[in-house]
Structures are given as structure tokens and as C-alpha cells.
Protein backbone atom coordinates (compact mmCIF):
# COMPACT_ATOMS: atom_id res chain seq x y z
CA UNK A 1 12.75 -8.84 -4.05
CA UNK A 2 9.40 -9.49 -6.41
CA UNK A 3 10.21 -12.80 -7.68
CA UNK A 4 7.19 -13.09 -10.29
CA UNK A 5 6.69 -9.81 -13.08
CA UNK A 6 3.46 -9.10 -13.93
CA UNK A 7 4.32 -7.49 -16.99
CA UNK A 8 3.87 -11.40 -18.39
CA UNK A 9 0.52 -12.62 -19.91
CA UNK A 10 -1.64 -14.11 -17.45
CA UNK A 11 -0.43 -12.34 -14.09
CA UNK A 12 -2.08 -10.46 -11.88
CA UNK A 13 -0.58 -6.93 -12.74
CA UNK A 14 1.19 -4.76 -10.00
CA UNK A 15 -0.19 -2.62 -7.66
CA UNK A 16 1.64 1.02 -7.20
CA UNK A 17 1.47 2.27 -3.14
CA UNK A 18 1.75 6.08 -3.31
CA UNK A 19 2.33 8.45 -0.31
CA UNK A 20 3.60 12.32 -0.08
CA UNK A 21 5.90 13.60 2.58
CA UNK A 22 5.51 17.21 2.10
CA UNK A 23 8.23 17.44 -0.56
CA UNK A 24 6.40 15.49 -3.42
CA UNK A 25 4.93 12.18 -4.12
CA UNK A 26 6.97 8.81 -3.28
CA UNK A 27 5.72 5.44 -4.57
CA UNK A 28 6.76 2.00 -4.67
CA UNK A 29 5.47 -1.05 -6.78
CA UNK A 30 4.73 -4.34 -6.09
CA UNK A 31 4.28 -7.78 -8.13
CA UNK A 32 3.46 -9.81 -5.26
CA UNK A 33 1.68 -10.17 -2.61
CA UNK A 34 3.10 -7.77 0.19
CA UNK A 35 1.96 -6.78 4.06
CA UNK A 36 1.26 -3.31 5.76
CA UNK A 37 2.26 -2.27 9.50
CA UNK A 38 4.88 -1.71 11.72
CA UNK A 39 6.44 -4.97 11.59
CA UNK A 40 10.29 -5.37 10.09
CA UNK A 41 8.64 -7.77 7.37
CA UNK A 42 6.52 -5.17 6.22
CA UNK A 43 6.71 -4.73 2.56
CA UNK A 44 5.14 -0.95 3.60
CA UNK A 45 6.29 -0.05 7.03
CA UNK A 46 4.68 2.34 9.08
CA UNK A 47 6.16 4.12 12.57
CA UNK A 48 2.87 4.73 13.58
CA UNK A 49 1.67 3.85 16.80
CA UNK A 50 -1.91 3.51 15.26
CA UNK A 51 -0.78 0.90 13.11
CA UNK A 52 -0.91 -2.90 13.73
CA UNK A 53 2.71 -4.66 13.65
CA UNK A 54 0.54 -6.61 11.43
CA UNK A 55 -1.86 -4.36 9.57
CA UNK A 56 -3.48 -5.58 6.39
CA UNK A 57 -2.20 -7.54 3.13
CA UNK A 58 -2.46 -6.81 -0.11
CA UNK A 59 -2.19 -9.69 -2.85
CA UNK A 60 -3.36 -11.18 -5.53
CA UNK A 61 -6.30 -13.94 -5.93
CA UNK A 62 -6.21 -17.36 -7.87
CA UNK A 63 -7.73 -15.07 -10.50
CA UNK A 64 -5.08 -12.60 -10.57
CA UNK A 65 -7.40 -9.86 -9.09
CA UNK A 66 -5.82 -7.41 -6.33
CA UNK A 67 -7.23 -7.74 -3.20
CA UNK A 68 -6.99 -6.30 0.83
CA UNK A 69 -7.48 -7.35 4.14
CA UNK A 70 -7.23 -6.50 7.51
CA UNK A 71 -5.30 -8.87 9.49
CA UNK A 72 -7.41 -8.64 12.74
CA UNK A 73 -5.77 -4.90 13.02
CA UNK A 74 -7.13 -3.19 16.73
CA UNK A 75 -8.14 -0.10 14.61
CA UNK A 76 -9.36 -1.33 11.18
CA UNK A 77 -8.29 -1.01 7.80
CA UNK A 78 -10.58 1.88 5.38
CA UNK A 79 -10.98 2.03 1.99
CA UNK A 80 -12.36 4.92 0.51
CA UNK A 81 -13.88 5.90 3.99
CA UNK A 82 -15.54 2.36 4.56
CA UNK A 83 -13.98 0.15 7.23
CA UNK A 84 -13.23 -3.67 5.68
CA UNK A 85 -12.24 -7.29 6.30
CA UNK A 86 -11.36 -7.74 2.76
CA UNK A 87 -12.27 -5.85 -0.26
CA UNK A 88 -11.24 -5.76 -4.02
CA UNK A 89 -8.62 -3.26 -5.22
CA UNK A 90 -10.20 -3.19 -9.13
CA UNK A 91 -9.52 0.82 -9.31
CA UNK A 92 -7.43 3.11 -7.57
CA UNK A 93 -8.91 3.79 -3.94
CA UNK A 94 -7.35 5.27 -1.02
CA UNK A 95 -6.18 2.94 2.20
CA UNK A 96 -6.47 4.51 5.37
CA UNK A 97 -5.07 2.63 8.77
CA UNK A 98 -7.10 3.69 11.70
CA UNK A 99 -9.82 6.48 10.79
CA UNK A 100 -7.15 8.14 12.28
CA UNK A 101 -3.96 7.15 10.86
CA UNK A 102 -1.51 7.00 7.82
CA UNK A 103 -3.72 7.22 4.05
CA UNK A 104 -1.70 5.71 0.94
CA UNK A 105 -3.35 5.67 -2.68
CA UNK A 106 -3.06 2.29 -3.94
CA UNK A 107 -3.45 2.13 -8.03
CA UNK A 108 -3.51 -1.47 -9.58
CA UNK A 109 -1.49 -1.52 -13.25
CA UNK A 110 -3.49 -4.33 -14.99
CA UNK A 111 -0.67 -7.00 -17.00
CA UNK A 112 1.43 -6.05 -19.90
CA UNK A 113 3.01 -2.93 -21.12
CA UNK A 114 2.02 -0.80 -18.00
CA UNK A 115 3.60 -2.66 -15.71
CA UNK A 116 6.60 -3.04 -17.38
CA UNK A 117 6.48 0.34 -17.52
CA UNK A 118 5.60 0.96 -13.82
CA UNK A 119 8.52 -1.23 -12.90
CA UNK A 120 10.73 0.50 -15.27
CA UNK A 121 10.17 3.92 -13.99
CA UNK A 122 10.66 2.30 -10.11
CA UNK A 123 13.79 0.61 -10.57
CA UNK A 124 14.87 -2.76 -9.53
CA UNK A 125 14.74 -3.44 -6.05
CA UNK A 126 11.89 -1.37 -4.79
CA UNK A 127 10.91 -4.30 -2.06
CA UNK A 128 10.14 -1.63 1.28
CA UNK A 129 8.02 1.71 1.63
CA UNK A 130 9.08 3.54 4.91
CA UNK A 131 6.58 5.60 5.75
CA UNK A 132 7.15 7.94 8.40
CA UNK A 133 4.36 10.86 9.83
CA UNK A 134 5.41 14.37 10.04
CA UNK A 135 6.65 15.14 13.71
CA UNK A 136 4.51 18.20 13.83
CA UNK A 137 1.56 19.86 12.87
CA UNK A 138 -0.42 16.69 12.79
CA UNK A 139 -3.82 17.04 13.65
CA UNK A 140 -4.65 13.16 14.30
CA UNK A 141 -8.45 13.54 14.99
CA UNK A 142 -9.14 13.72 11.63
CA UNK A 143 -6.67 11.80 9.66
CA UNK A 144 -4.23 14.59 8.28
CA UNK A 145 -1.14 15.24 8.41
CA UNK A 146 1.94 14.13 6.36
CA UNK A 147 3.46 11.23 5.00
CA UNK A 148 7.12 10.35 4.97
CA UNK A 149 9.32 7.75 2.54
């Protein structure tokens, strides 16, 4: 459970973690800082086999400006096409895990009355993203396919 709101002056925002699963969009927002892979203390949990257990974090700086990073993944963390070890998330960008796997669009909601809103519209309690692939039709040379919540 998100123990600090960024909806208070002075945080660092929240960042919203959207994915669709072939019936419509599913998000989930975060205040803190929060982990991707296949790990059970993922905050967004792949079952992926092209996913690290231990993928990438997402958190926020002393500043309270989002940032990623790969956590020494075996196929690389992408964002917006261009393989990282850490970038800035100051815009909305999409996260891909593995040129080949999973893609999530992650959208940071700057402090204040947005996020407030954002976690409003989520609910209390929105602390893991299962993400699950489509079991077929998934053409994983390119990166395509489906995403599942």
C-alpha cells in the first residue's frame, strides 16, 4: 500500500502504468517508488519469460523527478525504442522489456489536484499490476501482441 500521496505540495507526483488486454485499457497508479518483473514483490508483475524476476524500477529522485532503471535485466529495459540504464520519466513514454517483450505506457501526474484525481479514479489499494500476454496470436519477433491485467 502507497504510504506517501503525492497529491501534497512538495512530492514527487504519481506515475500511472497503463496496459490493454484486448478488452480495453487497465492502469494502475503509483506514489512510490515501485519494481517491474516477474518477481512476487513486483509492484507490476509480468509472466513473461522475457522478463527479469528483477526488471527495472521506477521511483522518484531527491528532487521529486520520476525516474527508470534497469536492474542489470539479461534483455534490457527500452524507452521509446532506445535501450537504457536509467533515464528520466518527465513525459509520458512507452516502456518496453526486451525489444521483444511486454510495452506499458507510463504517464507521470505532476503534484496536486491531478493526482488526487488519478488516485481517486483508481481506488484505494491499487498496490499490483498483473500483466499477463495473450496465449495466442503473439508474434514475439517484433514486440506485439497483447497485454493482460
Amino acid at each position: 500500500m502507497p504510504t506517501v500521496l503525492g497529491g501534497e505540495e512538495g512530492g514527487a507526483g504519481a506515475v500511472v502504468v497503463r496496459w490493454g488486454d484486448g478488452q480495453g485499457d487497465r492502469y494502475a497508479v503509483f506514489t512510490e517508488a515501485f519494481s517491474l518483473g516477474r518477481g512476487p514483490d513486483c509492484r507490476v508483475r509480468f509472466y513473461d519469460p522475457l522478463v527479469s524476476r528483477q526488471h527495472a524500477r521506477v521511483f522518484p529522485d531527491e528532487q521529486g523527478v520520476w525516474r527508470i532503471e534497469d536492474l542489470q535485466s539479461r534483455n534490457g529495459t527500452l524507452v521509446d525504442g532506445l535501450r537504457i540504464e536509467h533515464a528520466t520519466l518527465d513525459r509520458a513514454c512507452e516502456v518496453r522489456l526486451n525489444e521483444a517483450g511486454p510495452a506499458l505506457r507510463l504517464e507521470c501526474v505532476p503534484p496536486g489536484a491531478d493526482t488526487r484525481r488519478a488516485l481517486a479514479t483508481a481506488g484505494p489499494g491499487t498496490t499490483v499490476a498483473h500483466v499477463r500476454l495473450a496465449p495466442t496470436g503473439l508474434d514475439r519477433s517484433r514486440g506485439s501482441g497483447t497485454l493482460d491485467g
